[in-house]
Protein backbone atom coordinates (compact mmCIF):
# COMPACT_ATOMS: atom_id res chain seq x y z
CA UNK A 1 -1.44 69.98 -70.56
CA UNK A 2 -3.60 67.00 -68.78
CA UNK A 3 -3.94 67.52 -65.25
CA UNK A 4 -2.45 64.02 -64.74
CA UNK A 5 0.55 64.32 -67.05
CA UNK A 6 2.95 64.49 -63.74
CA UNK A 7 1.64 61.19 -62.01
CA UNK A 8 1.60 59.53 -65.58
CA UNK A 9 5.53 60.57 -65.87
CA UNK A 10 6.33 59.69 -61.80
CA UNK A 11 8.40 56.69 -62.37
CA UNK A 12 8.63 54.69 -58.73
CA UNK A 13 12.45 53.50 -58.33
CA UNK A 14 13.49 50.03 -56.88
CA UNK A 15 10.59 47.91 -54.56
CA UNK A 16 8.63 50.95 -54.40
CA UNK A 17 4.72 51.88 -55.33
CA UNK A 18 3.24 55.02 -55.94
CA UNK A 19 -0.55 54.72 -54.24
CA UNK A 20 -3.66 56.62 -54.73
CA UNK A 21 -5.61 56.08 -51.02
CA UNK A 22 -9.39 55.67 -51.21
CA UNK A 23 -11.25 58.68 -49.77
CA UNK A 24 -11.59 58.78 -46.43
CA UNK A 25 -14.83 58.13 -44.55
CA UNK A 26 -16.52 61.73 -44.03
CA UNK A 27 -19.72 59.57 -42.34
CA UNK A 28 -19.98 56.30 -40.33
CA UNK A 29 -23.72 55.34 -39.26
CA UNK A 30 -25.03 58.61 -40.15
CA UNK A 31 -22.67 60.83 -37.58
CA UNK A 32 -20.43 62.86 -39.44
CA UNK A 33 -16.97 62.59 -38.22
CA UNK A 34 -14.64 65.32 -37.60
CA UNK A 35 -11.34 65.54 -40.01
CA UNK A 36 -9.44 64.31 -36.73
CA UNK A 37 -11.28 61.55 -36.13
CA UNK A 38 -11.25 60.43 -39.58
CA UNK A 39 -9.20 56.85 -39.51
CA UNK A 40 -6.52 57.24 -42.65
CA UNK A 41 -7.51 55.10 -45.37
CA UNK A 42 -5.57 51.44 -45.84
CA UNK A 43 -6.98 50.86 -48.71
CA UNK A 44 -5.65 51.98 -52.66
CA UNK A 45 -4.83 51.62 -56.09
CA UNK A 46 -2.05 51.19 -57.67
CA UNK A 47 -0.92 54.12 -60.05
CA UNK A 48 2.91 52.54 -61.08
CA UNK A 49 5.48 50.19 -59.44
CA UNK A 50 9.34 50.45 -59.51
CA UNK A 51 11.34 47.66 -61.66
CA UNK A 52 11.90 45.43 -58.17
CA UNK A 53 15.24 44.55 -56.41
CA UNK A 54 18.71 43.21 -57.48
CA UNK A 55 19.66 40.05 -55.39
CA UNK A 56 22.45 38.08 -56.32
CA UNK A 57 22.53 40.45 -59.68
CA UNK A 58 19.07 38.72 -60.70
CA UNK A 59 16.13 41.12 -61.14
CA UNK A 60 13.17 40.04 -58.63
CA UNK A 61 10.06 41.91 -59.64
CA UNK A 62 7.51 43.52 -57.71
CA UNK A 63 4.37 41.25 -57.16
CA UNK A 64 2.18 43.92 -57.74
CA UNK A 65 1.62 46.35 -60.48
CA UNK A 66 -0.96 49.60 -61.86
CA UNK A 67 -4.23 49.10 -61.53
CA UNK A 68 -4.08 46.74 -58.51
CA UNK A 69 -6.45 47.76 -55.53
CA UNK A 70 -4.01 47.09 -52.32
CA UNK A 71 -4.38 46.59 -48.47
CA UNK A 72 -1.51 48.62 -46.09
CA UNK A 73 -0.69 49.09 -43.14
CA UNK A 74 -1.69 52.43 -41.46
CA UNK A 75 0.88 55.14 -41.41
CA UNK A 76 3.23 53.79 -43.85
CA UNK A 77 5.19 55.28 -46.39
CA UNK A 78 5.52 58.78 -47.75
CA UNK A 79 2.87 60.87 -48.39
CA UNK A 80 3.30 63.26 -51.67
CA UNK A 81 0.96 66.17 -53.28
CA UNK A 82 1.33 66.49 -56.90
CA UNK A 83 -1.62 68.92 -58.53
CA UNK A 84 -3.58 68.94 -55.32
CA UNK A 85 -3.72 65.29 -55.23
CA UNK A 86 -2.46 63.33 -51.93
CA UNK A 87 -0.56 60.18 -53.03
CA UNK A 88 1.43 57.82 -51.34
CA UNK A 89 5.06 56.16 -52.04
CA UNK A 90 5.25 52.56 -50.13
CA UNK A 91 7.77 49.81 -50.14
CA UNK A 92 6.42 46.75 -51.72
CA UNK A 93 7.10 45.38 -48.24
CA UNK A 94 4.49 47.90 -47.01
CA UNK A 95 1.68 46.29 -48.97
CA UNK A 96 0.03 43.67 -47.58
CA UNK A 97 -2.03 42.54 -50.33
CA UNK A 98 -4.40 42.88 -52.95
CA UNK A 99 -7.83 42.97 -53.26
């Protein structure tokens, strides 16, 4: 079984992204920086996007989707672990754009 085969089958629901953060910054100017004072990244990739939202029964879809890099704001949305790995789920709303 691939180590991945969870994330690959995590389907977001709605205006919702599943995000892999960039690592964080162990070093900054040569001083190594202790895990508390390490800022949490705002910075990501997309790994899969929900459908998007009903209004007025029309389907608006997301604007972004996997495979997008993306700029958030910091301490936003729900942090998961599958297999080790620390993901996030946003709202598109969350997002506040692409790089």
């Amino acid at each position: 079984m691939k180590k991945n085969t969870v994330i690959e089958k995590l389907k977001p629901l709605a205006d919702r992204v599943l995000v892999r953060p960039e690592p964080q910054k162990e070093e900054v100017d040569g001083i190594q920086l202790a895990p508390g004072a390490q800022e949490k990244p705002q910075r990501g990739v997309v790994l899969a996007a929900g459908p998007g939202v009903y209004d007025s029964g029309k389907l608006i879809r997301l604007d972004v989707k996997a495979g997008h890099k993306v700029l958030y704001g910091k301490n936003l949305g729900t942090e998961i672990h599958i297999n080790g790995e620390k993901l996030l789920i946003l709202r598109q709303d969350d997002i506040l754009g692409t790089i």
